[in-house]
N, C-alpha and C. Protein backbone atom coordinates (compact mmCIF):
# COMPACT_ATOMS: atom_id res chain seq x y z
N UNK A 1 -16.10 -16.93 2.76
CA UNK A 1 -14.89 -16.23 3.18
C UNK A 1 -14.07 -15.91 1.93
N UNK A 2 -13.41 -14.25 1.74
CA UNK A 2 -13.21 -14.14 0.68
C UNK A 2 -11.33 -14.13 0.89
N UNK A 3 -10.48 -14.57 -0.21
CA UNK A 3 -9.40 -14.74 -0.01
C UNK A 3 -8.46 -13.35 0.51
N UNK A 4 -7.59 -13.11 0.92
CA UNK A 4 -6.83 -11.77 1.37
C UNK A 4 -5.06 -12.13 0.98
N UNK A 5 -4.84 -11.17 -0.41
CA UNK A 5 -3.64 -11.60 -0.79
C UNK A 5 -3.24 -10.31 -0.24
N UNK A 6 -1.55 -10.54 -0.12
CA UNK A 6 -0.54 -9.97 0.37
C UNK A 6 0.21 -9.06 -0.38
N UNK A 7 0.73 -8.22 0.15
CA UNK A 7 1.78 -7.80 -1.05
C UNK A 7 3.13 -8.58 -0.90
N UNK A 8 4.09 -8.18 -1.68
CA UNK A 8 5.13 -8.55 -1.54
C UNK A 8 5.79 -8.32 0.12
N UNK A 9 5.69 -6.63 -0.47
CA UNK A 9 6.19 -6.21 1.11
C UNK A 9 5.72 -7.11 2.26
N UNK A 10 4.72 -7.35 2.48
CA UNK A 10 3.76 -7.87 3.58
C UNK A 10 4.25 -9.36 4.19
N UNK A 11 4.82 -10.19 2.89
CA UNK A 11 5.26 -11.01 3.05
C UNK A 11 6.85 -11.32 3.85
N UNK A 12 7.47 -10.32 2.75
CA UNK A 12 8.87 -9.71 3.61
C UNK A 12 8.74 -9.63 5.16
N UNK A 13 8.15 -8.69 5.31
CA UNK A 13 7.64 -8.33 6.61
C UNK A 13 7.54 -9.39 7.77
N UNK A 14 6.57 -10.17 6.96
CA UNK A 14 6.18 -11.32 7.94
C UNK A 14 7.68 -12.34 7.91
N UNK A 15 8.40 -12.48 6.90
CA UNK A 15 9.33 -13.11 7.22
C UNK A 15 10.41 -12.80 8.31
N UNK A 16 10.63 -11.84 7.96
CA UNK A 16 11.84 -11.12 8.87
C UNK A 16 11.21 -11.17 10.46
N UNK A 17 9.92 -10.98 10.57
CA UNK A 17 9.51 -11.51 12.23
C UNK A 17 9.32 -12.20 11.97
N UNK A 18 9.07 -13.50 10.95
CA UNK A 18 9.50 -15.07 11.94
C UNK A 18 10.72 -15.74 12.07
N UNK A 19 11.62 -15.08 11.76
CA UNK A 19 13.03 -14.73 11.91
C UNK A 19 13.45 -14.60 13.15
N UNK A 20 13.28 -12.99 13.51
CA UNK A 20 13.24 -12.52 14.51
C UNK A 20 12.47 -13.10 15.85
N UNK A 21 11.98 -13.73 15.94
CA UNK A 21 11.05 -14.74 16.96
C UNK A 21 11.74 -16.18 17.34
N UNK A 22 11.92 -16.45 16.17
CA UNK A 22 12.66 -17.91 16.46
C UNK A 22 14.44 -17.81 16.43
N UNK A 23 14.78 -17.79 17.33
CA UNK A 23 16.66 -18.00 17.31
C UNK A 23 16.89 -18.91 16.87
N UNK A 24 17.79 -18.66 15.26
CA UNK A 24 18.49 -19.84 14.75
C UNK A 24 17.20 -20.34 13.78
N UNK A 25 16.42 -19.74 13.21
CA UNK A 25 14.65 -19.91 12.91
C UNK A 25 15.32 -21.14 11.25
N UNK A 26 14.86 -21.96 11.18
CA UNK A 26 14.49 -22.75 9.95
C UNK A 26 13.79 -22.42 8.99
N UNK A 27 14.02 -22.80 7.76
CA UNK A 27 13.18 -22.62 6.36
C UNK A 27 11.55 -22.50 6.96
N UNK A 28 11.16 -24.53 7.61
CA UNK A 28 10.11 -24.52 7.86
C UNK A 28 9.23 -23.51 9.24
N UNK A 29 10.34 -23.26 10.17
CA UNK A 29 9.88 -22.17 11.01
C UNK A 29 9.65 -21.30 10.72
N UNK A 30 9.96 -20.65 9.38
CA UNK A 30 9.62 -19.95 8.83
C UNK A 30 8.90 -19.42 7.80
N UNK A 31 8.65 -20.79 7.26
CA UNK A 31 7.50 -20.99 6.51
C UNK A 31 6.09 -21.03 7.46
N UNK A 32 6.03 -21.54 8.22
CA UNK A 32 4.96 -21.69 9.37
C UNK A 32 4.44 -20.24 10.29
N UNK A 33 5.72 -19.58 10.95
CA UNK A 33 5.34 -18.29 11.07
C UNK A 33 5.19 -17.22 10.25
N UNK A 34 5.34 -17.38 8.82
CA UNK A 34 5.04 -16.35 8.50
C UNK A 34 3.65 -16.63 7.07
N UNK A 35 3.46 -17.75 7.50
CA UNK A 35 1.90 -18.62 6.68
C UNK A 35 2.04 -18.28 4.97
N UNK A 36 3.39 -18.90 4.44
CA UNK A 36 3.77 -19.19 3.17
C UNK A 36 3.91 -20.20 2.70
N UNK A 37 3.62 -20.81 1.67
CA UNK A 37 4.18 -21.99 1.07
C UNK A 37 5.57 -22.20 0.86
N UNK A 38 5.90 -23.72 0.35
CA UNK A 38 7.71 -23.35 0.07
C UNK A 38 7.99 -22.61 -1.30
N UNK A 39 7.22 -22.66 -2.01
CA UNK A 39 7.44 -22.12 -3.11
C UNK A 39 7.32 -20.31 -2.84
N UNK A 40 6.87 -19.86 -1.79
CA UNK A 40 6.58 -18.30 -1.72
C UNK A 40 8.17 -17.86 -0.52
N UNK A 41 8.31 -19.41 0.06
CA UNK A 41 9.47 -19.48 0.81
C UNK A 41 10.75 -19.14 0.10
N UNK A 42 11.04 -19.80 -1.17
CA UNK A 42 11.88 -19.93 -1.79
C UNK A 42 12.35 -18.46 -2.68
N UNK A 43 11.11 -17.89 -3.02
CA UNK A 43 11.48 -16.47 -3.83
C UNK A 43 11.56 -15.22 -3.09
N UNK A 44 10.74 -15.52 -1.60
CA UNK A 44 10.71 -14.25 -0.58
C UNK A 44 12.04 -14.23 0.58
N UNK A 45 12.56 -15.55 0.60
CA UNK A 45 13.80 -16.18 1.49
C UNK A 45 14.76 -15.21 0.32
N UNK A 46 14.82 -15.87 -0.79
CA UNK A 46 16.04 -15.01 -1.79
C UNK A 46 16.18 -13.73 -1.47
N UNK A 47 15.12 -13.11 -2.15
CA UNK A 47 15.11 -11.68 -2.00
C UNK A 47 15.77 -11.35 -0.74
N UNK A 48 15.03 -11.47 0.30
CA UNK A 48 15.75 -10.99 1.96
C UNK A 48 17.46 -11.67 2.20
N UNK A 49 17.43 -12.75 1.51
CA UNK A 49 19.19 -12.95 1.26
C UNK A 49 19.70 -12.05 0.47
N UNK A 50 19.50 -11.60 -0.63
CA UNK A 50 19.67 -10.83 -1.53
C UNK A 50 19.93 -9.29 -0.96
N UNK A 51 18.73 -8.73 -0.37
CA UNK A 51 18.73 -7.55 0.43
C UNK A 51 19.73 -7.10 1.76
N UNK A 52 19.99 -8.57 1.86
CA UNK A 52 20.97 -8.39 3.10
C UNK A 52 20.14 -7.86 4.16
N UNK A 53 19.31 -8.63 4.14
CA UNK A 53 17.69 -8.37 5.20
C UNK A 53 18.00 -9.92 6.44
N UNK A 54 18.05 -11.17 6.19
CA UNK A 54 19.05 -12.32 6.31
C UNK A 54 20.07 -12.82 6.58
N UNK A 55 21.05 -13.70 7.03
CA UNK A 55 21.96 -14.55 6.87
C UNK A 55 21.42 -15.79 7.38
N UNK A 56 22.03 -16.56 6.17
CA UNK A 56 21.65 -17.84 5.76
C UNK A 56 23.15 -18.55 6.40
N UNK A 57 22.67 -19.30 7.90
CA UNK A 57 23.93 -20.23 8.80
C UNK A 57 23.93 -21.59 8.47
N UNK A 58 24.96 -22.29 7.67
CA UNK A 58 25.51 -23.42 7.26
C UNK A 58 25.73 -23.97 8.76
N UNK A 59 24.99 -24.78 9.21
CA UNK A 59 25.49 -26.46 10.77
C UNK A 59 25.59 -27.26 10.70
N UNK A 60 26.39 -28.01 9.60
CA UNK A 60 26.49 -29.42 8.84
C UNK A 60 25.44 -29.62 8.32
N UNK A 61 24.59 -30.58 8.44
CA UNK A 61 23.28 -30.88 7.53
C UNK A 61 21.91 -29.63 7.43
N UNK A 62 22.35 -29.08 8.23
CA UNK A 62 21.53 -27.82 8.91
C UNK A 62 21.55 -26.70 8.13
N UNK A 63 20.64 -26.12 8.23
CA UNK A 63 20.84 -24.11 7.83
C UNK A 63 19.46 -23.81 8.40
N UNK A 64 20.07 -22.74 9.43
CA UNK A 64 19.37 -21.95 10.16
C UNK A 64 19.40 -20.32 9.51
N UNK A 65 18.23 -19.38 9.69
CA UNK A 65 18.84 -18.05 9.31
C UNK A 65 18.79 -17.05 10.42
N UNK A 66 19.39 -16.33 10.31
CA UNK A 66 19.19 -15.00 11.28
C UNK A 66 19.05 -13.72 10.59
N UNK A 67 18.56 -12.83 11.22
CA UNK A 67 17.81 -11.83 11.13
C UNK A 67 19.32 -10.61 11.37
N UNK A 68 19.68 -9.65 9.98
CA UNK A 68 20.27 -8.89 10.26
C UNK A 68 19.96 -7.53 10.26
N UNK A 69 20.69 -6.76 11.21
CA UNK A 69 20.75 -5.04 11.35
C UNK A 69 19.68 -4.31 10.19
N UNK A 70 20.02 -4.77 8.60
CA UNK A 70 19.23 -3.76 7.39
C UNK A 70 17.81 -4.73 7.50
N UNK A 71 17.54 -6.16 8.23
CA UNK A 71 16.16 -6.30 8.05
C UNK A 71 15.50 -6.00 8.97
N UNK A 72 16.20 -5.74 10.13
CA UNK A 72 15.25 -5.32 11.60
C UNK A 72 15.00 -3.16 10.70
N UNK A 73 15.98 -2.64 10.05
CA UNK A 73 15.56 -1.98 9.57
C UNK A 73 14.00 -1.29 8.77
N UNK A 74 14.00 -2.81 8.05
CA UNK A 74 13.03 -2.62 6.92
C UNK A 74 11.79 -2.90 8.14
N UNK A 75 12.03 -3.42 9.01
CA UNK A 75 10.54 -3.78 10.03
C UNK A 75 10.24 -2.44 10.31
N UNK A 76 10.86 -1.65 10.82
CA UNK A 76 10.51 -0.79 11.67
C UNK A 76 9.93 0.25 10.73
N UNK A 77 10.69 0.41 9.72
CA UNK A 77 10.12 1.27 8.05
C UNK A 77 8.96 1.01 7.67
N UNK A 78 8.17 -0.39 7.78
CA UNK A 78 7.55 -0.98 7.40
C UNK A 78 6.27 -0.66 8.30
N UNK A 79 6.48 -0.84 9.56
CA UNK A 79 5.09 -0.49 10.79
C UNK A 79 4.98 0.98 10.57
N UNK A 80 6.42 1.97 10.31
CA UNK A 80 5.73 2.94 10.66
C UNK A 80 4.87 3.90 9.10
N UNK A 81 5.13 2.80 7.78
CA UNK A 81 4.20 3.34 6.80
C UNK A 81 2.92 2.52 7.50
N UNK A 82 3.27 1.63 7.90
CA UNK A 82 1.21 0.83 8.55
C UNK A 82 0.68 2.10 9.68
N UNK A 83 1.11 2.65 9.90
CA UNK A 83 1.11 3.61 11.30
C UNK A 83 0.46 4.94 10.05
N UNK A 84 1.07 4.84 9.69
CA UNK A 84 0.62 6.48 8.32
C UNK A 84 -1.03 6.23 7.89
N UNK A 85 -0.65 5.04 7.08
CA UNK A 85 -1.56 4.07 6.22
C UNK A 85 -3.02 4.44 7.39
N UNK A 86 -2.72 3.41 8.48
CA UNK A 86 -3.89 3.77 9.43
C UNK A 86 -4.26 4.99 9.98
N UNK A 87 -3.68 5.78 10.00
CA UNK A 87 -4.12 7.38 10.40
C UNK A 87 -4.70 7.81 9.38
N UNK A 88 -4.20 7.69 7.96
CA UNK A 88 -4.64 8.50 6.67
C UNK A 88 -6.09 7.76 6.25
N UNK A 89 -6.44 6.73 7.00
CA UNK A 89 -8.10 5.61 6.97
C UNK A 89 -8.69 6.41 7.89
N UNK A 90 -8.03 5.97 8.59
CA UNK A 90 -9.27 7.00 10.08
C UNK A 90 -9.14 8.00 10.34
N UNK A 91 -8.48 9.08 9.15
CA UNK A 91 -8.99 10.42 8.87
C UNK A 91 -9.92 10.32 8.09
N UNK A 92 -9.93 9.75 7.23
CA UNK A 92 -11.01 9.64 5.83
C UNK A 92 -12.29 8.89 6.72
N UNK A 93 -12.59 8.55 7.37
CA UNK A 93 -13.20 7.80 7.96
C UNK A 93 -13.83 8.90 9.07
N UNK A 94 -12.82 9.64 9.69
CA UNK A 94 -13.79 10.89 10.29
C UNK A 94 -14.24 12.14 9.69
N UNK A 95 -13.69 12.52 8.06
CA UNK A 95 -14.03 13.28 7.59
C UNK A 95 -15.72 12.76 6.68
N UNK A 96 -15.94 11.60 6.55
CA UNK A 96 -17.21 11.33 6.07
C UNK A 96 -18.39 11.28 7.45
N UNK A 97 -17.58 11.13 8.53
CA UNK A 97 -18.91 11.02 9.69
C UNK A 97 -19.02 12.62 10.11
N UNK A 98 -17.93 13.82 9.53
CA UNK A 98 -18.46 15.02 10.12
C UNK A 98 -19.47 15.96 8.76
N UNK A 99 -20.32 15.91 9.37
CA UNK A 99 -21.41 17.25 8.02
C UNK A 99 -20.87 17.63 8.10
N UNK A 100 -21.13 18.51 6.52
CA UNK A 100 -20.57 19.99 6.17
C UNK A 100 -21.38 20.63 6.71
N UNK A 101 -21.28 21.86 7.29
CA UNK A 101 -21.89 22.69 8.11
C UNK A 101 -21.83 23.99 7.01
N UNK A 102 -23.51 24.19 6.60
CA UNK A 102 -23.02 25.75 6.09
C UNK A 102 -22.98 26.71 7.06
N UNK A 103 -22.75 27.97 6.90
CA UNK A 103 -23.35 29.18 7.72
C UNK A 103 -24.41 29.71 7.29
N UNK A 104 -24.70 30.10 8.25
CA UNK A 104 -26.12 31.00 8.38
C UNK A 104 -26.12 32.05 8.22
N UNK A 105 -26.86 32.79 7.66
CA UNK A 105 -26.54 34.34 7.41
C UNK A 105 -27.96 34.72 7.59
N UNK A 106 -27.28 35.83 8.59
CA UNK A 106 -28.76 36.29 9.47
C UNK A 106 -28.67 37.90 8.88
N UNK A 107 -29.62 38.38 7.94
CA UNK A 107 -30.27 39.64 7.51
C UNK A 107 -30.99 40.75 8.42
């Protein structure tokens, strides 16, 4: 089995829906749904704080995050380049299964 790395984006992505899934979602809930380490937690969590993709909720010993307005944004931005991405494959993908057809030229 060969490994399958991510992009950045991809990761984003996956964070912000395990966000979005869990109300009130945790570091580790979110480390878990979106299949990161803490260390990939820690620099991909920033960024989406950073982006204002996030808010990071202080509950006494607690911090929960939620999922704001510009990151439900970037989701939807995000499926619909996967939506492109996959059409622009399975064009290329039906342009190799159709022959070139010459014409015939009848004398």
């Amino acid at each position: 089995m060969t490994a399958k790395y991510r992009s950045g984006d991809m990761i984003i992505n996956n964070i912000l829906s395990a966000v979005d899934r869990n109300y009130h979602a945790t570091k580790t809930k979110v480390m878990y749904g979106s299949y990161i380490s803490f260390l990939q937690a820690q620099k991909y969590m920033a960024i989406c704080l950073d982006m204002n993709f996030i808010q990071q909720i202080e509950d006494g010993d607690r911090s929960y995050y939620i999922l704001l307005p510009r990151g439900n944004e970037f989701m939807q931005a995000y499926q619909k380049i996967l939506e492109v991405k996959q059409e622009t494959e399975e064009d290329k993908v039906k342009a190799r299964l159709v022959p070139e057809v010459k014409p015939i030229h009848i004398y």
